[in-house]
Protein backbone atom coordinates (compact mmCIF):
# COMPACT_ATOMS: atom_id res chain seq x y z
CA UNK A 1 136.58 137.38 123.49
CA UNK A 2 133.04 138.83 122.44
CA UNK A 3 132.00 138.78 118.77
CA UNK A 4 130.34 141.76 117.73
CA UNK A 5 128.95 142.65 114.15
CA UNK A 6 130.31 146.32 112.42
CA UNK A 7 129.03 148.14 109.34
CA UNK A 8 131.74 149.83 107.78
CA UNK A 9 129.86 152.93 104.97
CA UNK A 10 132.42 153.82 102.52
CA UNK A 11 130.89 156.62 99.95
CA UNK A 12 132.44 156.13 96.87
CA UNK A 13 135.36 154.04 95.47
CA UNK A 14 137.09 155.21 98.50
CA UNK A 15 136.28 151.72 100.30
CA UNK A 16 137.32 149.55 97.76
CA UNK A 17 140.50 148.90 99.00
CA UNK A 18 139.31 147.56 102.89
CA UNK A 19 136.69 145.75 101.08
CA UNK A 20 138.80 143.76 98.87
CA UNK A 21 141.88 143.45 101.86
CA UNK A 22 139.18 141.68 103.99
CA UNK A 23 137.60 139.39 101.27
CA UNK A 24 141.48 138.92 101.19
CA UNK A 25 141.73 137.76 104.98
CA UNK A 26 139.39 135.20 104.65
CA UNK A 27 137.38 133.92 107.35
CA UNK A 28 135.96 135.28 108.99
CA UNK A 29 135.93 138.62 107.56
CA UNK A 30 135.14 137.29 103.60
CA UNK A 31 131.76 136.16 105.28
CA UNK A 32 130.45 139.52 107.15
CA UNK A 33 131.58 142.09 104.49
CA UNK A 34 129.38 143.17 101.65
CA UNK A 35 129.73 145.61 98.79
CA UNK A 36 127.08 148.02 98.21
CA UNK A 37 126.65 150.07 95.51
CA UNK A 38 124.89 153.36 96.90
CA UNK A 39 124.73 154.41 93.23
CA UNK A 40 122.30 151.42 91.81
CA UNK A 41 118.40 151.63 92.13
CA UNK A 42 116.92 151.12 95.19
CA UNK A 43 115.63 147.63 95.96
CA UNK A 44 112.06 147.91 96.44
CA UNK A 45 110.11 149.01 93.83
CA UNK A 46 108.53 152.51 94.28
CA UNK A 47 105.25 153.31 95.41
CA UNK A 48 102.33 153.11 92.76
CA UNK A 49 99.94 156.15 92.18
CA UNK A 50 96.26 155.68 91.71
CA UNK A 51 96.49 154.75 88.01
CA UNK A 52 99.50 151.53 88.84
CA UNK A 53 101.94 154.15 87.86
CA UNK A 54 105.35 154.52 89.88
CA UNK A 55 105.43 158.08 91.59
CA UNK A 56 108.53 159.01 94.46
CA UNK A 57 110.23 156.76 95.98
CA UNK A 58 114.07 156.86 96.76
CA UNK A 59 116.61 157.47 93.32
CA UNK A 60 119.21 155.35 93.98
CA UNK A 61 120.48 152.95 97.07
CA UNK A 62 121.92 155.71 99.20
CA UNK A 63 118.33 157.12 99.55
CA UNK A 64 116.71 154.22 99.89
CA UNK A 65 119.15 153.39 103.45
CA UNK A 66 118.82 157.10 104.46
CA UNK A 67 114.62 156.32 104.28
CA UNK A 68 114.92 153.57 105.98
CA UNK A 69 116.91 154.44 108.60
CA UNK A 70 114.80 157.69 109.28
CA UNK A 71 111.67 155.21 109.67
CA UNK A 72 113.71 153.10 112.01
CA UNK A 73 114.45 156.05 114.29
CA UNK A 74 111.70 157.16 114.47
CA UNK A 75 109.85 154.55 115.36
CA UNK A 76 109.34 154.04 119.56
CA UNK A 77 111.36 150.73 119.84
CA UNK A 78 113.81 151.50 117.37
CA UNK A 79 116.35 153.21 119.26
């Protein structure tokens, strides 16, 4: 049998419940799931304008993924 990793993108609370029934299973499942809260701020810090002060950048976490996954498409040996 051939192990494989998944992302499973739930918007909202609608997720909860798969989340928390496969911390439930145990391992291996506890391991390779992780909760992500597309509402919080995004994890790098935005970009600085010519005086230190933040300007743009993403809003929240759901941005931030969108960004990145744009740049990752676009990019020749991303896809």
């Amino acid at each position: 049998m051939r192990r494989c990793a998944a992302n499973l993108n739930l918007v909202g609370y609608v997720g909860a419940g798969i989340y928390d029934q496969l911390k439930h299973m145990g391992a291996p499942y506890s391991h390779i799931v992780e909760a992500v809260n597309f509402g919080s701020a995004p994890f790098e810090p935005p970009p600085l304008d010519e005086l230190g002060r933040p300007y743009g950048g993403p809003l929240n976490r759901r941005a931030e993924i969108w960004a990145k996954s744009k740049q990752w498409l676009e990019h020749p040996a991303g896809v």
